[in-house]
N, C-alpha and C. Protein backbone atom coordinates (compact mmCIF):
# COMPACT_ATOMS: atom_id res chain seq x y z
N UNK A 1 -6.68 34.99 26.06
CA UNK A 1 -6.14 35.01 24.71
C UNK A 1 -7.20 34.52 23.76
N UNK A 2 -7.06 35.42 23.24
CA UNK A 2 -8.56 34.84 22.05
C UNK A 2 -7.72 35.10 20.49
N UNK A 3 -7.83 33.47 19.57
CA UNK A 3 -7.31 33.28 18.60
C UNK A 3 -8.27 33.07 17.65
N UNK A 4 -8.07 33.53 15.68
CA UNK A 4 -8.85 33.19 15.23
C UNK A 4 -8.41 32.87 14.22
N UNK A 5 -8.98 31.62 13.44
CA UNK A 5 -8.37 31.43 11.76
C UNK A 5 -9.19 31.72 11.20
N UNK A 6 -8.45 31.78 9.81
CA UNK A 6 -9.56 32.06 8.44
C UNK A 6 -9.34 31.47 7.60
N UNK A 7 -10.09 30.00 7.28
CA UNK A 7 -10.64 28.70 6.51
C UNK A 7 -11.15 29.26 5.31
N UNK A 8 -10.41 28.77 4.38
CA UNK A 8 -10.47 29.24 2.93
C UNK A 8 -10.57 27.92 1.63
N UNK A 9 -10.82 28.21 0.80
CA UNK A 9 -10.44 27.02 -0.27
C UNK A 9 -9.51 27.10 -0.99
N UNK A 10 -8.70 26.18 -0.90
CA UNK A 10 -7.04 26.07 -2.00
C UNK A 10 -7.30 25.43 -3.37
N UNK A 11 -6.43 25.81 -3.76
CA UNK A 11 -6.58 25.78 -5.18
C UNK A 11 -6.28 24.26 -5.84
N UNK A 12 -6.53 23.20 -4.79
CA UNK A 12 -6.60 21.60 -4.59
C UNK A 12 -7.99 21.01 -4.37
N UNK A 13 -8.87 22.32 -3.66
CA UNK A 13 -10.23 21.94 -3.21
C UNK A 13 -10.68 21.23 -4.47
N UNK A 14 -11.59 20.26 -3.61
CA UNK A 14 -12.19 18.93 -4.42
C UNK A 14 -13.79 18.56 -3.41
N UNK A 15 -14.71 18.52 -4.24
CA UNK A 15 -15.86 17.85 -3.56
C UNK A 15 -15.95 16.36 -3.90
N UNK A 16 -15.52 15.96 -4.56
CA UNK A 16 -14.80 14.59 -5.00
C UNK A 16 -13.80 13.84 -4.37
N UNK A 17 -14.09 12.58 -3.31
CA UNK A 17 -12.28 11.92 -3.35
C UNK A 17 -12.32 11.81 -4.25
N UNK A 18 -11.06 11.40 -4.57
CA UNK A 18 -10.46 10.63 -5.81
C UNK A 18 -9.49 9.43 -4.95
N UNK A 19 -9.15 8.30 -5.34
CA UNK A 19 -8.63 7.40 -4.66
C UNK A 19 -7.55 7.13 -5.96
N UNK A 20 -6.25 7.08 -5.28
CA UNK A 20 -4.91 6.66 -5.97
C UNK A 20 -4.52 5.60 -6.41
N UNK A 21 -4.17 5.11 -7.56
CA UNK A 21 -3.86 3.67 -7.88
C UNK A 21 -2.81 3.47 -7.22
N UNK A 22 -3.12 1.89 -6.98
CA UNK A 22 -2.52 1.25 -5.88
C UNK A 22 -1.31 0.52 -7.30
N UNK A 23 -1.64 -0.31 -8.05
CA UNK A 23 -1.39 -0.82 -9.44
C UNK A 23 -0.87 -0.88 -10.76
N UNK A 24 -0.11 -0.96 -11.45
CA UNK A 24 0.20 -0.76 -12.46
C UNK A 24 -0.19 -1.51 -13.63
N UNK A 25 -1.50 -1.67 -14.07
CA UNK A 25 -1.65 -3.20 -15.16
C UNK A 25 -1.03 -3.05 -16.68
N UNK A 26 -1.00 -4.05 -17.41
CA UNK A 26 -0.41 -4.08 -18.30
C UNK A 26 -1.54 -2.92 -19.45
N UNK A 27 -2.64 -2.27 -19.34
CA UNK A 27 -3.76 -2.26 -19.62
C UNK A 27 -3.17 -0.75 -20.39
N UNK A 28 -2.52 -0.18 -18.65
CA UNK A 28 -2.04 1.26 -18.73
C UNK A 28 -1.08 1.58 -19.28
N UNK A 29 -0.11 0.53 -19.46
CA UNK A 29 0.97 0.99 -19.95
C UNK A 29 0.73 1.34 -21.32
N UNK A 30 0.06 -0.13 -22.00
CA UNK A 30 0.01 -0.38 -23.49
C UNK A 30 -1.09 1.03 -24.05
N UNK A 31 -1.79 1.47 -23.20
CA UNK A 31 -2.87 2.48 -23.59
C UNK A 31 -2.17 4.39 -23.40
N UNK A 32 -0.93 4.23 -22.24
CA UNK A 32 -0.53 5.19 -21.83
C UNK A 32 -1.49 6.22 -20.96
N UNK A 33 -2.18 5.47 -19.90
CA UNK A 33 -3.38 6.03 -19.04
C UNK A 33 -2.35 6.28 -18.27
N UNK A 34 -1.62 6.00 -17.79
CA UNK A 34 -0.65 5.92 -16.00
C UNK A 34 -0.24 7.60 -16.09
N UNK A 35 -0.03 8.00 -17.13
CA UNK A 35 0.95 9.53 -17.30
C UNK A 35 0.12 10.28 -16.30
N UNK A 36 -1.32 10.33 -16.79
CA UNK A 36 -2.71 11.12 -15.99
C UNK A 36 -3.23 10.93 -14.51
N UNK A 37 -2.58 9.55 -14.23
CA UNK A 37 -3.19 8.81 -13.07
C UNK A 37 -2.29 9.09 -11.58
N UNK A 38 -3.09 9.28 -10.76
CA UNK A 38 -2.07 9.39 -9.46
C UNK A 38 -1.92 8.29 -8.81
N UNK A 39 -0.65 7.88 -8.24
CA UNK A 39 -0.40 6.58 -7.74
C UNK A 39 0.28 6.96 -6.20
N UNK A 40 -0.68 5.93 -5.24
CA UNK A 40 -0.32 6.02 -4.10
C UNK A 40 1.58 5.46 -4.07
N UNK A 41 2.08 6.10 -2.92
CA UNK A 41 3.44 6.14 -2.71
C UNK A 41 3.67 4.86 -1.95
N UNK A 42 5.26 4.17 -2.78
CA UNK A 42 5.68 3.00 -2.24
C UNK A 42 6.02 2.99 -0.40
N UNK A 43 5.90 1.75 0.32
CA UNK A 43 6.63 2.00 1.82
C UNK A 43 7.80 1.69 2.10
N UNK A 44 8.71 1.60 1.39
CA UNK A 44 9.73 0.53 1.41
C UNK A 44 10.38 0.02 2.58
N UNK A 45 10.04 0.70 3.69
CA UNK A 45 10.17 0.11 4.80
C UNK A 45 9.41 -0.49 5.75
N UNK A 46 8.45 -0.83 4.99
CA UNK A 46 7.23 -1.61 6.08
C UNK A 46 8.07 -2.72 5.63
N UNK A 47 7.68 -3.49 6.62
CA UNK A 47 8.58 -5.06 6.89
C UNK A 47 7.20 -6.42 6.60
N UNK A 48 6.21 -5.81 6.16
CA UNK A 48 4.80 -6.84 5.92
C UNK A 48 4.45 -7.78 6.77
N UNK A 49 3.17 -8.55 6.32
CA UNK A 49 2.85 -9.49 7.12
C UNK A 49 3.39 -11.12 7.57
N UNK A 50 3.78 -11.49 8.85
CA UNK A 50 4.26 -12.79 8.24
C UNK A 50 3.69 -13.90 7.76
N UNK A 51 3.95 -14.53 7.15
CA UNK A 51 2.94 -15.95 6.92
C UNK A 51 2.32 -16.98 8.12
N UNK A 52 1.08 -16.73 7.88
CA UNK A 52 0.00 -17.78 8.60
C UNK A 52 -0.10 -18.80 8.97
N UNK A 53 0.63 -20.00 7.89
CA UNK A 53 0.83 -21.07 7.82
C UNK A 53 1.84 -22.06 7.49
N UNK A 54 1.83 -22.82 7.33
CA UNK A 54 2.88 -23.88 7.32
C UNK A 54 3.07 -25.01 8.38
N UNK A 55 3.89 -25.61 8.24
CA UNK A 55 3.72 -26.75 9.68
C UNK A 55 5.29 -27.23 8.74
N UNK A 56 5.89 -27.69 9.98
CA UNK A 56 7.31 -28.59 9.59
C UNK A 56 7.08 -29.75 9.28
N UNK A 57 8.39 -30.07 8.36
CA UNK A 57 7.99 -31.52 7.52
C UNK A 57 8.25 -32.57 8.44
N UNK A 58 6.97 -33.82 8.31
CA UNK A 58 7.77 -34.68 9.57
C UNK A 58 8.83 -35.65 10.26
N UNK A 59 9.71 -35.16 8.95
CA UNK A 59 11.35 -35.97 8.78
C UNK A 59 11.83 -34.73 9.82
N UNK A 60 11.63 -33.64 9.39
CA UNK A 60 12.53 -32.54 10.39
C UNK A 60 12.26 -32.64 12.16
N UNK A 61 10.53 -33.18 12.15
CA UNK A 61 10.09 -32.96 13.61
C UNK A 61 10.57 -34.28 13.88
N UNK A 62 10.53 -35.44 13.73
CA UNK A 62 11.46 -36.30 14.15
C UNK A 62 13.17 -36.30 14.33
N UNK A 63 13.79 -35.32 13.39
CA UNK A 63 14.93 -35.29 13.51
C UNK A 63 15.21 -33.80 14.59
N UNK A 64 14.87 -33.21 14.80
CA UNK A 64 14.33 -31.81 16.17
C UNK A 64 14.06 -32.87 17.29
N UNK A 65 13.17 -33.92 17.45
CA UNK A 65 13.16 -34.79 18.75
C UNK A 65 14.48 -35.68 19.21
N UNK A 66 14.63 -36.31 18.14
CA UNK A 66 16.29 -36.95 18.28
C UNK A 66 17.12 -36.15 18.87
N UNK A 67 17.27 -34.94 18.62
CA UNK A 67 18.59 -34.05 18.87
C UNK A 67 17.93 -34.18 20.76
């Protein structure tokens, strides 16, 4: 079986990235740049990173040993 495509340019072709705002600053609004600008898409279901740090207070780790 012998298959073949035919690789063309769409009417999107770009020799340029262009990279999507991540952002909204107060900069764009007041100037009205955002209308023109492409903005990467929200995840709303990523669940993010958890926090790194912290340590318990040491009224609680004494009262966690008591029990």
């Amino acid at each position: 079986t012998l298959k073949s495509y035919w690789i063309r340019k769409g009417s999107a072709f770009s020799t340029a990235v262009a990279r999507p705002e991540t952002e909204l600053t107060p900069e764009m609004i007041s100037t009205g740049s955002w209308r023109q600008l492409p903005f990467k898409p929200y995840n709303f279901s990523a669940l993010g990173l958890p926090p790194t740090c912290g340590h318990l207070h040491p009224l609680l780790k004494v009262r966690s040993q008591l029990r």
